[in-house]
Every structure is written in structure tokens, then in C-alpha cells.
Protein backbone atom coordinates (compact mmCIF):
# COMPACT_ATOMS: atom_id res chain seq x y z
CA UNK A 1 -50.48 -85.26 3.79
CA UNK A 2 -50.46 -86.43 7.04
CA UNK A 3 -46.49 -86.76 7.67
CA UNK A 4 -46.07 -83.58 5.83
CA UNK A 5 -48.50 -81.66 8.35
CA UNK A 6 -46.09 -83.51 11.35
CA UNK A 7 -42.93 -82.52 9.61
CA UNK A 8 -44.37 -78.91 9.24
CA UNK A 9 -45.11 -78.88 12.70
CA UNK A 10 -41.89 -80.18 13.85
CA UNK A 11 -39.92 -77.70 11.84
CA UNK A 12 -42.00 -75.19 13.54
CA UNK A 13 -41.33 -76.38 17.02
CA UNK A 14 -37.66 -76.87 16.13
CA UNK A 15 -37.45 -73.00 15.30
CA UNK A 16 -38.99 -72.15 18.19
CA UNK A 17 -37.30 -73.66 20.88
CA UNK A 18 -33.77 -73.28 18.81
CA UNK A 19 -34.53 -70.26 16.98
CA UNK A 20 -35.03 -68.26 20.70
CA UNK A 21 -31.77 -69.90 22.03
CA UNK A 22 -29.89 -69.15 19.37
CA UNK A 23 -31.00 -65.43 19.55
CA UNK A 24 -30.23 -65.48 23.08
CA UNK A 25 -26.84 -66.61 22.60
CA UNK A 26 -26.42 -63.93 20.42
CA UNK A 27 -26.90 -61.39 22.73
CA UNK A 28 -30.86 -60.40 21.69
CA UNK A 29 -32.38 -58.83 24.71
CA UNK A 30 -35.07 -61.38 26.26
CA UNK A 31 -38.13 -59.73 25.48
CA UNK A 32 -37.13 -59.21 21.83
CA UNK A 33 -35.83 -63.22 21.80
CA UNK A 34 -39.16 -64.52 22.86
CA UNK A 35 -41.42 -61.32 20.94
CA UNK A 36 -39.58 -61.98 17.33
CA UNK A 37 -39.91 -65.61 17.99
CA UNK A 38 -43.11 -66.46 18.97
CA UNK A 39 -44.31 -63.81 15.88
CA UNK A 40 -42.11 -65.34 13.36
CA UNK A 41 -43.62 -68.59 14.23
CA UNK A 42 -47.29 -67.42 14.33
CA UNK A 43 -46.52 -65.79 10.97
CA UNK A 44 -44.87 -68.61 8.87
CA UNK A 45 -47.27 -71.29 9.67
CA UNK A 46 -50.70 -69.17 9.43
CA UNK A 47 -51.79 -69.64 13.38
CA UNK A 48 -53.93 -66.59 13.47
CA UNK A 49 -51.38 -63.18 13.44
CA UNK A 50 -54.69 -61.54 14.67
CA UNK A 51 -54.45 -62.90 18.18
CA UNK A 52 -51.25 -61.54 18.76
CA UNK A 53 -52.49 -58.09 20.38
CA UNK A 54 -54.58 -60.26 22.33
CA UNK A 55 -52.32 -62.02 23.83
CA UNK A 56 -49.39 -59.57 24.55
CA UNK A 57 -52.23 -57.63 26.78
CA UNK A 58 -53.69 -61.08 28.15
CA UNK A 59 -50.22 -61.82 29.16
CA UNK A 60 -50.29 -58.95 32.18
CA UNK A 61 -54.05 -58.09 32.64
CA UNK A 62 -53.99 -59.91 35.64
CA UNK A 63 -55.17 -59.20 38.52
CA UNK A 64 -52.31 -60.77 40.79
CA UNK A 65 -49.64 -58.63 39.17
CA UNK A 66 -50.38 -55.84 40.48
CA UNK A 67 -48.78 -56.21 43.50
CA UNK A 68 -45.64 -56.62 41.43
CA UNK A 69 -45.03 -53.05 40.84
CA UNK A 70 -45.89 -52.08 44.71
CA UNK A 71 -43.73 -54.65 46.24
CA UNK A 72 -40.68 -53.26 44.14
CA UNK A 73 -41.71 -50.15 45.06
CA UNK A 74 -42.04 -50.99 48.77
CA UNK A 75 -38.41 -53.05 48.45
CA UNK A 76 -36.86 -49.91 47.41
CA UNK A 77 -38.15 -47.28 49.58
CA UNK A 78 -37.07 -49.31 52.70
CA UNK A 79 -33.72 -49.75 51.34
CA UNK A 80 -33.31 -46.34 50.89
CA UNK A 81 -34.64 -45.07 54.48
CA UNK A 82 -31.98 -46.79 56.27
CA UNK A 83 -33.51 -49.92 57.35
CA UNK A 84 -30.83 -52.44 56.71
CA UNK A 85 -28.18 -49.81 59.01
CA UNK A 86 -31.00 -50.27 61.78
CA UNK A 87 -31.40 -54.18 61.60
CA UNK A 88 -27.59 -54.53 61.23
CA UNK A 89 -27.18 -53.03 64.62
CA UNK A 90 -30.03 -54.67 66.09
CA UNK A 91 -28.84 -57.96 64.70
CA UNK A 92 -25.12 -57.36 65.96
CA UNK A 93 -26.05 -56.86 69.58
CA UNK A 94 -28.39 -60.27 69.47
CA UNK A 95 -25.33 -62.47 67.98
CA UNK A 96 -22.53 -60.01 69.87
CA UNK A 97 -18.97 -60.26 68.88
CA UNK A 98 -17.65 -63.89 67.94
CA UNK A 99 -16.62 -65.81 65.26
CA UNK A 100 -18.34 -65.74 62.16
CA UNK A 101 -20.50 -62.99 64.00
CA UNK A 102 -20.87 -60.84 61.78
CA UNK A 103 -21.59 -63.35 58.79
CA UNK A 104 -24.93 -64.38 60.96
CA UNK A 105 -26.19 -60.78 61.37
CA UNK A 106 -25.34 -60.71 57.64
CA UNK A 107 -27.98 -63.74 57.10
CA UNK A 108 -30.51 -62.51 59.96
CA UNK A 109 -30.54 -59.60 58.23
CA UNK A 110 -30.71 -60.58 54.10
CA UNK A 111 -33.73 -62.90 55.76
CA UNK A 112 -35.77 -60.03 57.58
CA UNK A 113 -35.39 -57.77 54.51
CA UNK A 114 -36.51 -60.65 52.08
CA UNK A 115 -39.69 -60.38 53.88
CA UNK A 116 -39.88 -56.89 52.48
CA UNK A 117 -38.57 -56.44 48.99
CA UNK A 118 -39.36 -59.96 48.01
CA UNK A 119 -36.36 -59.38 45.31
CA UNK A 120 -32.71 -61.31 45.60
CA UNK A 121 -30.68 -58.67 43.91
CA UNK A 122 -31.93 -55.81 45.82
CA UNK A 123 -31.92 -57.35 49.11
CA UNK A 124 -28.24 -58.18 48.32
CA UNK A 125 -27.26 -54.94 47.57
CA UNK A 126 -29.11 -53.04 50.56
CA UNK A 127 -26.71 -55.75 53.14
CA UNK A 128 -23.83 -55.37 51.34
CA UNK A 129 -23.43 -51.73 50.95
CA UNK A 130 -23.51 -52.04 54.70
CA UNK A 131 -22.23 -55.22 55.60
CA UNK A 132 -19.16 -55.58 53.54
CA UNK A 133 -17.44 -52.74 55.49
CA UNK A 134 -18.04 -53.65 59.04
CA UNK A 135 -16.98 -57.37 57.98
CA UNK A 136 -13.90 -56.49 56.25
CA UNK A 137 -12.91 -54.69 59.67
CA UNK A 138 -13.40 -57.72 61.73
CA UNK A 139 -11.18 -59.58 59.22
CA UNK A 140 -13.52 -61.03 56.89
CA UNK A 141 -12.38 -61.41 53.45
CA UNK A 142 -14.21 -59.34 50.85
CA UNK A 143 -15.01 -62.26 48.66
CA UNK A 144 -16.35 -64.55 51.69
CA UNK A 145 -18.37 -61.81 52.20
CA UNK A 146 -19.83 -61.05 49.43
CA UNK A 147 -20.24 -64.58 48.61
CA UNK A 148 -22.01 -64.78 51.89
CA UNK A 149 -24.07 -61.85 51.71
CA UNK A 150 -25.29 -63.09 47.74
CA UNK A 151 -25.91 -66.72 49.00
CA UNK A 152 -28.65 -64.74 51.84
CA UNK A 153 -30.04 -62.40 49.85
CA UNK A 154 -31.48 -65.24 47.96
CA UNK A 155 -33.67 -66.04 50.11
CA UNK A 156 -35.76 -62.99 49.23
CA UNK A 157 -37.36 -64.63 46.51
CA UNK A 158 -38.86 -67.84 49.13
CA UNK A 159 -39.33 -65.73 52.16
CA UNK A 160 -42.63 -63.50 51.72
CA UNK A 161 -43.53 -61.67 49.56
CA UNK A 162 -41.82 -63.01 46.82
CA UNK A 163 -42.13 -61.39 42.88
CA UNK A 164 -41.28 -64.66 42.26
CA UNK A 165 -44.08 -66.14 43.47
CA UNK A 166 -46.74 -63.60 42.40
CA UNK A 167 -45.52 -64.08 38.69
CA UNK A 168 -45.26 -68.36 39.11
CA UNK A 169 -49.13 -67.92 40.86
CA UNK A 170 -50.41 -66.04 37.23
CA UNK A 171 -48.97 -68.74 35.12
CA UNK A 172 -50.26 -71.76 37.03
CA UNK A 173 -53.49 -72.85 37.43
CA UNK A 174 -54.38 -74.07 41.30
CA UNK A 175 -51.33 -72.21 42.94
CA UNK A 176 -52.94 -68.99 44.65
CA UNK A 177 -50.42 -66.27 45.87
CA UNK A 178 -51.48 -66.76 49.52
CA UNK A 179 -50.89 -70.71 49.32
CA UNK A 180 -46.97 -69.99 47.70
CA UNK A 181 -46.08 -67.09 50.40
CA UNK A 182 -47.32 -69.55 53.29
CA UNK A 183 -45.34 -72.40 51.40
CA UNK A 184 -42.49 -70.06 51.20
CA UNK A 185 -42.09 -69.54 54.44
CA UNK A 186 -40.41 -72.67 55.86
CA UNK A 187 -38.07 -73.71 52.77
CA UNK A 188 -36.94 -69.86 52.82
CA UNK A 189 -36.09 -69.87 56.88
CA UNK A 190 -34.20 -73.56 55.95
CA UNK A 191 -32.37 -71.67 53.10
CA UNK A 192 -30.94 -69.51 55.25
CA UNK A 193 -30.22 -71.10 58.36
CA UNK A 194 -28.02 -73.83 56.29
CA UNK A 195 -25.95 -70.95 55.86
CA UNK A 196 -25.14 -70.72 59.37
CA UNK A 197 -23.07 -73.82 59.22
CA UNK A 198 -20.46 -73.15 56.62
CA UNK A 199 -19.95 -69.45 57.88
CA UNK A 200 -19.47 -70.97 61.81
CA UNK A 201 -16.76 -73.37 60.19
CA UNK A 202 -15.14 -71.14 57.69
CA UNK A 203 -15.08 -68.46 60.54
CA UNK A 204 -13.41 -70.80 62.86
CA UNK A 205 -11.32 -72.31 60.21
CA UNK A 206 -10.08 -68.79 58.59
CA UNK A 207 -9.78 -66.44 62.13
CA UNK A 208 -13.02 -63.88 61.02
CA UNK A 209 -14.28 -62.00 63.90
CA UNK A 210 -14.15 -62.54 67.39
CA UNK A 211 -13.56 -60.73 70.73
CA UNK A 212 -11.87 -57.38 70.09
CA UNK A 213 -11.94 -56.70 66.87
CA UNK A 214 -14.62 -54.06 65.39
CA UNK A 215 -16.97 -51.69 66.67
CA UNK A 216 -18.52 -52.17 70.91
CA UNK A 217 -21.86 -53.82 70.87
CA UNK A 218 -24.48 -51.89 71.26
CA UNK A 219 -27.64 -52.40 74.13
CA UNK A 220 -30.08 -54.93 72.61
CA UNK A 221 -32.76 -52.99 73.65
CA UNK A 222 -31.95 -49.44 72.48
CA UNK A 223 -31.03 -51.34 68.88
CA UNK A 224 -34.51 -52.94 68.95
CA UNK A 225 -36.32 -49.61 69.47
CA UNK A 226 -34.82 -48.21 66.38
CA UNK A 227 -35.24 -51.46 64.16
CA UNK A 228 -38.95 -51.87 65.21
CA UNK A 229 -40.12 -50.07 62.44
CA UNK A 230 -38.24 -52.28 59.84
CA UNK A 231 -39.26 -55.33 62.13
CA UNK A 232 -42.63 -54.42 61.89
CA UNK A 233 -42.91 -54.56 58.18
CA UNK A 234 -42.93 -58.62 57.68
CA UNK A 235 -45.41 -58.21 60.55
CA UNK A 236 -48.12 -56.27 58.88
CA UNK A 237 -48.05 -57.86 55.31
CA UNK A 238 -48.07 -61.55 56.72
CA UNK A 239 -50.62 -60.63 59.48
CA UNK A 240 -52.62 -59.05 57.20
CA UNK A 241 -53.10 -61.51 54.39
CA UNK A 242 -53.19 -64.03 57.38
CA UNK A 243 -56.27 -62.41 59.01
CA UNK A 244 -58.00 -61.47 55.23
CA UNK A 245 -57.63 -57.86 56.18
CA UNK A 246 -56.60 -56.89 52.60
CA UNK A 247 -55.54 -59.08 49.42
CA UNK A 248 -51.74 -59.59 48.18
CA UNK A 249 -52.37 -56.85 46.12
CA UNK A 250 -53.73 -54.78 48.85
CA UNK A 251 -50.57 -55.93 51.22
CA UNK A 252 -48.26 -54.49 48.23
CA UNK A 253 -49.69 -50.89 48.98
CA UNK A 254 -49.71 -50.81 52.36
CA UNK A 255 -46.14 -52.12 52.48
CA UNK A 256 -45.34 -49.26 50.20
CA UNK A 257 -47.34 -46.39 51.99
CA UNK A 258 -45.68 -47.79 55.19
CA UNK A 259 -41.96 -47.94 53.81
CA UNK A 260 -43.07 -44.13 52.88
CA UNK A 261 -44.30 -43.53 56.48
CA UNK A 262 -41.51 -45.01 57.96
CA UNK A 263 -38.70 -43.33 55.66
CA UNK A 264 -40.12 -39.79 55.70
CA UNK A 265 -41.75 -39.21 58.85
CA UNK A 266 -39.72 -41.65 61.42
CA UNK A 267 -36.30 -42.26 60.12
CA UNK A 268 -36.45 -39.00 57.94
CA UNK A 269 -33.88 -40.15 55.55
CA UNK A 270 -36.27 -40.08 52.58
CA UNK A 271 -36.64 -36.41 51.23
CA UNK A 272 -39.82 -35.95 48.57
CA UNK A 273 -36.84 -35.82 45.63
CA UNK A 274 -35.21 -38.81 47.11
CA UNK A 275 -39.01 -40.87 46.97
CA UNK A 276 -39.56 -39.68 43.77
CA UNK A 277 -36.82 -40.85 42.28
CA UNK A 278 -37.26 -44.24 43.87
CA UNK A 279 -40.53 -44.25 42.13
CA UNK A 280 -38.86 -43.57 38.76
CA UNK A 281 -36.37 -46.62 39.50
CA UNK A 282 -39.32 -48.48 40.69
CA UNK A 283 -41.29 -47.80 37.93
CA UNK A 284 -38.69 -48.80 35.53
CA UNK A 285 -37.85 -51.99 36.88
CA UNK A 286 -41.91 -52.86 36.93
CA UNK A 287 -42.17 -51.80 33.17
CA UNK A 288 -39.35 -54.12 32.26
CA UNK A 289 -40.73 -57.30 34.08
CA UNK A 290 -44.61 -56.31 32.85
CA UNK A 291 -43.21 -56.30 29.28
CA UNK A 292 -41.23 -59.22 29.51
CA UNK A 293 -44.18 -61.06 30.37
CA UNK A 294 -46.09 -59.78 27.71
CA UNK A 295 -44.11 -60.86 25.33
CA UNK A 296 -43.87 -64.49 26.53
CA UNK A 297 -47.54 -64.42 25.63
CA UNK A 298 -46.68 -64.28 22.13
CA UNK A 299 -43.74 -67.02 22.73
CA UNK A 300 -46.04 -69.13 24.80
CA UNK A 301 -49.43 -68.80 22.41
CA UNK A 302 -47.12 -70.37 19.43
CA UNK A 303 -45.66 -73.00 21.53
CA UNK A 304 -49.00 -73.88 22.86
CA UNK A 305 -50.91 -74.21 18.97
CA UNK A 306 -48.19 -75.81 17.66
CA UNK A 307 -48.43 -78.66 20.56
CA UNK A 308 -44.35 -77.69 21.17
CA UNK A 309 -44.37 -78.07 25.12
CA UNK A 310 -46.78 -80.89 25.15
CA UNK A 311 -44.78 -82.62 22.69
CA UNK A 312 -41.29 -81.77 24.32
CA UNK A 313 -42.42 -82.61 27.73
CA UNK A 314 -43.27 -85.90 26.74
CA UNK A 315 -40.07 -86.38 24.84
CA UNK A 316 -38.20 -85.70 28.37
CA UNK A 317 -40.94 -87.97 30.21
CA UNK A 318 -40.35 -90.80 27.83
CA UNK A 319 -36.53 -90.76 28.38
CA UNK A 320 -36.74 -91.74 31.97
CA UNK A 321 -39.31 -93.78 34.26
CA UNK A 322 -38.34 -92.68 37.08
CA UNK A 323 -39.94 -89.68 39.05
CA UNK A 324 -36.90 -89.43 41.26
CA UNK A 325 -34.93 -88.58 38.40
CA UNK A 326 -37.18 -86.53 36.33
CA UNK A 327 -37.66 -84.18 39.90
CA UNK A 328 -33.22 -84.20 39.82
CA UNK A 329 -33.20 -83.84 35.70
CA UNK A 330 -35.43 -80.59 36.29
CA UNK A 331 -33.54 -79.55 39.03
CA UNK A 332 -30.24 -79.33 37.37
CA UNK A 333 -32.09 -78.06 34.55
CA UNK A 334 -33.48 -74.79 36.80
CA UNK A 335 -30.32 -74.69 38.47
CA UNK A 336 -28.38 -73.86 35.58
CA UNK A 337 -30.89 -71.59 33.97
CA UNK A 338 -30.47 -69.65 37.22
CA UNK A 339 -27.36 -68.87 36.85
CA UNK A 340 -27.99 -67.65 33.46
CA UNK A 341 -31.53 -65.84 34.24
CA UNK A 342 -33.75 -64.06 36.80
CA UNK A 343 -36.65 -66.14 37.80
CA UNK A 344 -39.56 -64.17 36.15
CA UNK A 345 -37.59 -65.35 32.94
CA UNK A 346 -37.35 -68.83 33.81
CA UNK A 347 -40.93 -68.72 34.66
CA UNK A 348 -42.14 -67.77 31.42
CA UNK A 349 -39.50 -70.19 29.57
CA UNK A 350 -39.76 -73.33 31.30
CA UNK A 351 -43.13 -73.30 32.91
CA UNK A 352 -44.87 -74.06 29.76
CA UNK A 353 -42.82 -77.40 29.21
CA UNK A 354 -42.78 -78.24 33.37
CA UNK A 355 -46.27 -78.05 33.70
CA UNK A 356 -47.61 -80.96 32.17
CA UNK A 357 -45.01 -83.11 33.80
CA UNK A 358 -45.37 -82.22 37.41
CA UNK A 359 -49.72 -82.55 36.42
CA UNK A 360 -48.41 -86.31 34.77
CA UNK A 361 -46.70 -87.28 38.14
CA UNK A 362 -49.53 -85.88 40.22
CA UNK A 363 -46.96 -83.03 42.27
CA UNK A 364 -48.70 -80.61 44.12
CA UNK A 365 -48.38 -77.69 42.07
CA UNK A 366 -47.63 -75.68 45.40
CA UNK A 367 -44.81 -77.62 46.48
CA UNK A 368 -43.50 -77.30 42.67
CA UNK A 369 -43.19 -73.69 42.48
CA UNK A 370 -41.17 -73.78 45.66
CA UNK A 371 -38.90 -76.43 44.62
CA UNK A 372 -38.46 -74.23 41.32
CA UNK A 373 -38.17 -71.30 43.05
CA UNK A 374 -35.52 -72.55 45.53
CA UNK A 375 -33.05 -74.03 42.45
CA UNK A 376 -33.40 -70.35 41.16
CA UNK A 377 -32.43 -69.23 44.52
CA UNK A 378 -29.21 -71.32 44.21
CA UNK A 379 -28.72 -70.20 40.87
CA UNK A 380 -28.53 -66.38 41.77
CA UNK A 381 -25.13 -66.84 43.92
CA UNK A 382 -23.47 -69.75 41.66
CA UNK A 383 -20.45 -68.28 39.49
CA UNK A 384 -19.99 -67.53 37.01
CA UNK A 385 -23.06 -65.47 35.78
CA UNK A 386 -24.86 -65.20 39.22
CA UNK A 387 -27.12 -61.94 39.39
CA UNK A 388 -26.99 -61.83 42.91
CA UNK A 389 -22.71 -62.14 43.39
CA UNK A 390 -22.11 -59.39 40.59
CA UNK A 391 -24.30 -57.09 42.58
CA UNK A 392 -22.16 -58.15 46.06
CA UNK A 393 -18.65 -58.65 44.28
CA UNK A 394 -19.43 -55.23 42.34
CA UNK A 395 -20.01 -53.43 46.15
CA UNK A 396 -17.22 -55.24 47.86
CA UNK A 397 -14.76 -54.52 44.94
CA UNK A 398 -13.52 -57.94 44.32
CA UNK A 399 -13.67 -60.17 41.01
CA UNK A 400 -16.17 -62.99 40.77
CA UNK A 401 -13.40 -65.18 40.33
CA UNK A 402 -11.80 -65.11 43.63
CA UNK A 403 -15.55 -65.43 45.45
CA UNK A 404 -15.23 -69.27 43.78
CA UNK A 405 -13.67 -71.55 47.10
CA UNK A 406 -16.24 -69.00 49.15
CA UNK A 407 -19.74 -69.31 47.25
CA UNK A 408 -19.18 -73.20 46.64
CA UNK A 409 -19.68 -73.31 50.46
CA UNK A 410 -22.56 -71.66 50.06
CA UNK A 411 -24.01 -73.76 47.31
CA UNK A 412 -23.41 -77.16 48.54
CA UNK A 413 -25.38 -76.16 52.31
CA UNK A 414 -28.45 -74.32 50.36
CA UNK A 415 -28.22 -77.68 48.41
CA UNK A 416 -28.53 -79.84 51.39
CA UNK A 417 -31.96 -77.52 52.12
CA UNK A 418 -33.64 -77.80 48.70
CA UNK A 419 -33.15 -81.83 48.99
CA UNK A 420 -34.75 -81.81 52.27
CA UNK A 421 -37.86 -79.76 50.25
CA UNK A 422 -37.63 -81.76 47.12
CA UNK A 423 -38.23 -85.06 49.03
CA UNK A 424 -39.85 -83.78 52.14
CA UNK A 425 -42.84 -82.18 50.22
CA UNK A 426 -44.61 -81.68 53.88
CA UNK A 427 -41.88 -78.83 54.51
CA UNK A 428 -43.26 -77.15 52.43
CA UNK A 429 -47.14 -77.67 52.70
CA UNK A 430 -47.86 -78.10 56.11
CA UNK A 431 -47.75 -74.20 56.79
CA UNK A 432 -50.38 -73.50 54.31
CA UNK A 433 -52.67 -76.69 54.51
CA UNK A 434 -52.31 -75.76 58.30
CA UNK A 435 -53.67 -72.06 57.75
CA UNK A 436 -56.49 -73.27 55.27
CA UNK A 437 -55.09 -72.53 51.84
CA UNK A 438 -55.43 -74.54 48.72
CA UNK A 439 -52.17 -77.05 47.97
């Protein structure tokens, strides 16, 4: 009876983890994938049906994603009133014109706005639609460029506020939002500086900008007075969850009443149609993540009574001894899911299977969900199916083909930075075991 009950169970397990890749392949949205999974399962092996209403609204009646709808709301209203124009200019007068000029401001820029949206893919596309222009006039290629651009926009998703973050804090016990967005902080600002390297030598290498060649430079100071505003905005949500004046979820609103300040009454390039409509868009994008997520409850309350991720985790613990090589296993594993999926998806997927191994080892759960969350990063700009390079090779007009020799540039530097993380775990906690939070 006993071996029947284990074969019963790993028949179960089997459809579960196989029967939701194979719908994937297939072309099944996600949500449906993990939904008619996870109730297929429930169903088949009597494991309580009942609970299943219970845990689609368990899965986002939490407190922490709230924020998620006001960030993407904040993210887009700030694209929209001209802020990336603004820090583009401001950024160009700091780095002035020289070689590979123009793919730092790119960077400076994707990094400042990544303190805003907290999103990769709409970061990206705010820089390019006014990057890839100005570069292709100083001689950049379009594919360098958008390569470029993808690779920093990346870092929108370490730097605070991340979505990422907010949705890895709900899943995981003993990671607080405040602890990941002070823990972002440092990897993200590595992230992007490594860029800095291959764009210098590729610039050098390839002719790209340089004395004569694009617009006059503007007066750092008269830039700087119309980029405050934008400037300010990293300002006010970090200093403001720094001093306890409001909560992450609080911060999310007041970076979106500001972005509406800032658009409508400064800039005045956000009309009350225009704002509505980026309500609408940001509305839409929320209601896709929040169901998403609820549906992984379903997926993630089958795995969990069957024992499927307990078992499976110790299946991939038990093939090595090593933690060195379980940390680089799970890192190629992320890596390549990245290119493949956004990271609230390879939250929900993987999490439940990664979390027992990193509590096994003893990893600071922290330090974890940056490590994760940096592979991801990586993931969004590495061809072929990179969400962040379809959105930059889309705007610049090129294939994602010929963006290859640029982004693998790209890759191989951001690499370099999540290795320093990965075995410098200190990178990553000193910021927020300095400031008092929980690691």
C-alpha cells in the first residue's frame, strides 16, 4: 500500500512539473499553464478542490503588493512627462562629447530611471526612444545601441524600487521589502558601472562618438535645473523609507502623486487624457501580474501537499556536495529561465523548489533574492528571447540577430558583477545590516 501511495505521489509530481512545461511549450499563456495545472492535480488525487478559492485570493491579499500597482503606475507617468529627454541632457553635459559618450549617459540614465519605475522593460523603452537617435548620429550602430541601452535598463529591477523585489519579499519568509531595496542598491550600481568598460573599449575600438560629431553640449547647470525634478524622485522614495516617514507601500503613492505633480504642473507634458490613459495601461499591466500570482497559488498549494518541491530540491541537493556548485547550477538555471521569462514568473516557478536549498546551506535569504534577481537581470538582454532587447531592437529598428557580437559584451561584464555578489555576499548586505534592517 505503501509503494503504491509513493508511486501515486510521484506520478502526481511528475505531471506537475512536466505537465506545466509541456503546456508552456505549447504556447498556453502562463497563468492558464500554472491555473489548469495546479487544479488538475488538486482534482485527480483528492487534495481538497475546496481550498482552491482560498488560495487564488491568499495568493495576492498581501499587504506588500500593493505597492506593485503604484510603482507601475509611478514608472509610467514619469516616462511619459518627459523625464528621460531631461536626464539625457543633463547626463550629456556631465560626460560631454567623447568616445563612447553617449553610451555612458545611456547607462547614467537607464540607472537613475530604474530608481523610479523599478521595471527593466519600461525603463528600456523610455532611453531608447530617446537615446537610439542621438547615438545613431554620433555614429553608434543601432544594434550596439540597443544592445547597450537593454543591458542598462536591467538594472531597474536591482536598483530601488524594484517589482521584483516586492513580489520575491511576499513569497519568502525573513526577506522584508526594505532589507531587498537597501540590498539592491550596491549589486544594481555594480551592474551598471561594468557596463562602462565594454562601451569605453568598443567605442574606442569601433570610432562611436567623439569631438564634433552631434549636437553642442549644453551648460551643466541649466541641464541640472530642468532634470531636478526627475533627480529628485530616487531622492524622496529612498529618503523616505530610510527615515520611516511612510511604508513601501506608502513610497509607491507618493512616487505616483509626484510623477503626476511633476508631469502636469512642472513639465506640463501630461494632459488629464494623456494620465488617464496611463492609468488604463497601468492598470492593465497590474491586473496581469496580480493574476498571475494568483494563480501560482493554485500551482504552488499542489506542489506543496504533494511534497513535489521538497522532494525535487533534494533530488538536485543530492546530485552534488558542493555549495559552490549548487550556487553556479542555480545560476545557470535562473539565467536561462530569464531569457525565457519575466522575473515575477520565475519567482513563482522556481522559488518554491530554491527555497529549501538556500534554508539547507544556511544563505541569507537577502543576499539570495539579489543573486536571483541579478541572473534575471542578465537574462532580460541575452538573445535570443530577451524581453528587454525586443523592446530596444523593436525602437531602434534592427533584428535581434545582428545585436548578437554587441549584447555578448554586455553579458560577459554584468557577469563579472553578479560573481563578485555571488561570492562576495557582504556586497550585498552591508548596506542594509548597516541601516538596521533584517538580513
Amino acid at each position: 500500500m505503501a509503494d503504491l501511495a509513493g508511486r501515486a505521489v510521484l506520478t502526481a509530481s511528475l505531471v506537475l512539473l512536466f505537465g506545466f512545461a509541456a503546456l508552456l511549450v505549447i504556447g498556453t499563456p502562463l497563468m492558464v499553464a500554472l491555473g489548469l495545472t495546479g487544479t488538475f492535480v488538486l482534482l485527480t488525487n483528492q487534495l481538497g478542490i475546496m481550498a482552491l478559492p482560498t488560495n487564488v485570493y491568499a495568493g495576492i491579499a498581501k499587504f506588500p503588493l500593493l505597492a506593485l500597482p503604484m510603482f507601475v503606475l509611478a514608472g509610467l507617468v514619469f516616462e511619459r512627462a518627459g523625464v528621460a529627454a531631461r536626464l539625457v541632457a543633463f547626463a550629456t553635459s556631465l560626460v560631454g562629447n567623447r568616445p563612447g559618450g553617449l553610451g555612458i549617459v545611456a547607462i547614467i540614465v537607464c540607472m537613475i530611471l530604474g530608481g523610479i519605475s523599478g521595471s527593466g522593460p519600461a525603463d528600456a523603452a523610455a532611453v531608447a526612444m530617446v537615446m537610439v537617435p542621438a547615438m545613431a548620429a554620433q555614429g553608434y550602430p543601432k544594434p550596439f545601441s540597443a544592445s547597450l541601452i537593454a543591458a542598462a535598463g536591467s538594472t531597474a529591477i536591482l536598483i530601488p524600487p524594484s517589482i521584483a523585489f516586492i513580489v520575491y519579499a511576499v513569497l519568502v519568509p525573513g526577506a522584508a521589502v526594505p532589507s531587498l531595496f537597501a540590498g539592491g542598491l550596491v549589486p544594481g550600481l555594480l551592474a551598471g558601472l561594468s557596463l562602462i568598460l565594454p562601451t569605453l573599449y568598443l567605442a574606442r575600438r569601433h570610432g562611436m562618438g567623439g569631438e564634433g560629431r552631434g549636437e553642442a553640449v549644453r551648460p551643466v547647470w541649466e541641464t541640472f535645473r530642468e532634470a531636478s525634478w526627475g533627480l529628485m524622485a530616487p531622492v524622496i522614495i529612498l529618503g523616505g523609507l530610510r527615515s520611516g516617514a511612510f511604508t513601501p507601500t506608502e513610497a509607491a503613492v507618493v512616487a505616483a502623486a509626484y510623477g503626476m505633480f511633476v508631469g502636469m504642473a512642472v513639465y506640463r507634458s501630461l494632459s488629464f487624457r494623456a494620465l488617464f490613459e496611463v492609468m488604463i495601461e497601468a492598470a492593465e499591466i497590474s491586473a496581469v501580474v496580480m493574476i498571475v500570482i494568483a494563480l501560482a497559488g493554485i500551482y504552488a498549494h499542489a506542489g506543496s501537499t504533494l511534497g513535489a518541491f521538497d522532494a525535487f530540491a533534494k533530488w538536485l541537493m543530492a546530485t552534488t556536495q558542493s555549495e559552490t556548485a549548487m550556487l553556479l547550477a542555480i545560476t545557470v538555471m535562473i539565467l536561462i529561465a530569464g531569457m525565457l521569462l519575466d522575473g515575477v514568473s520565475i519567482f513563482l516557478i522556481f522559488l518554491p523548489i530554491l527555497i529549501p536549498i538556500a534554508q539547507a546551506y544556511g544563505w541569507s535569504m537577502v543576499w539570495f533574492g539579489i543573486v536571483l534577481t541579478m541572473n534575471i537581470a542578465i537574462g532580460q538582454f541575452t538573445p535570443p528571447m530577451a524581453v528587454n532587447l525586443i523592446v530596444t531592437a523593436r525602437i531602434a529598428g534592427v533584428t535581434i540577430e545582428s545585436t548578437v557580437p554587441w549584447a555578448i559584451w554586455m553579458v560577459g561584464a554584468m557577469l563579472g558583477a553578479l560573481m563578485l555578489v555571488s561570492f562576495v555576499p557582504e556586497l550585498a548586505l552591508f548596506l542594509p545590516r548597516w541601516l538596521g534592517y533584517p538580513v
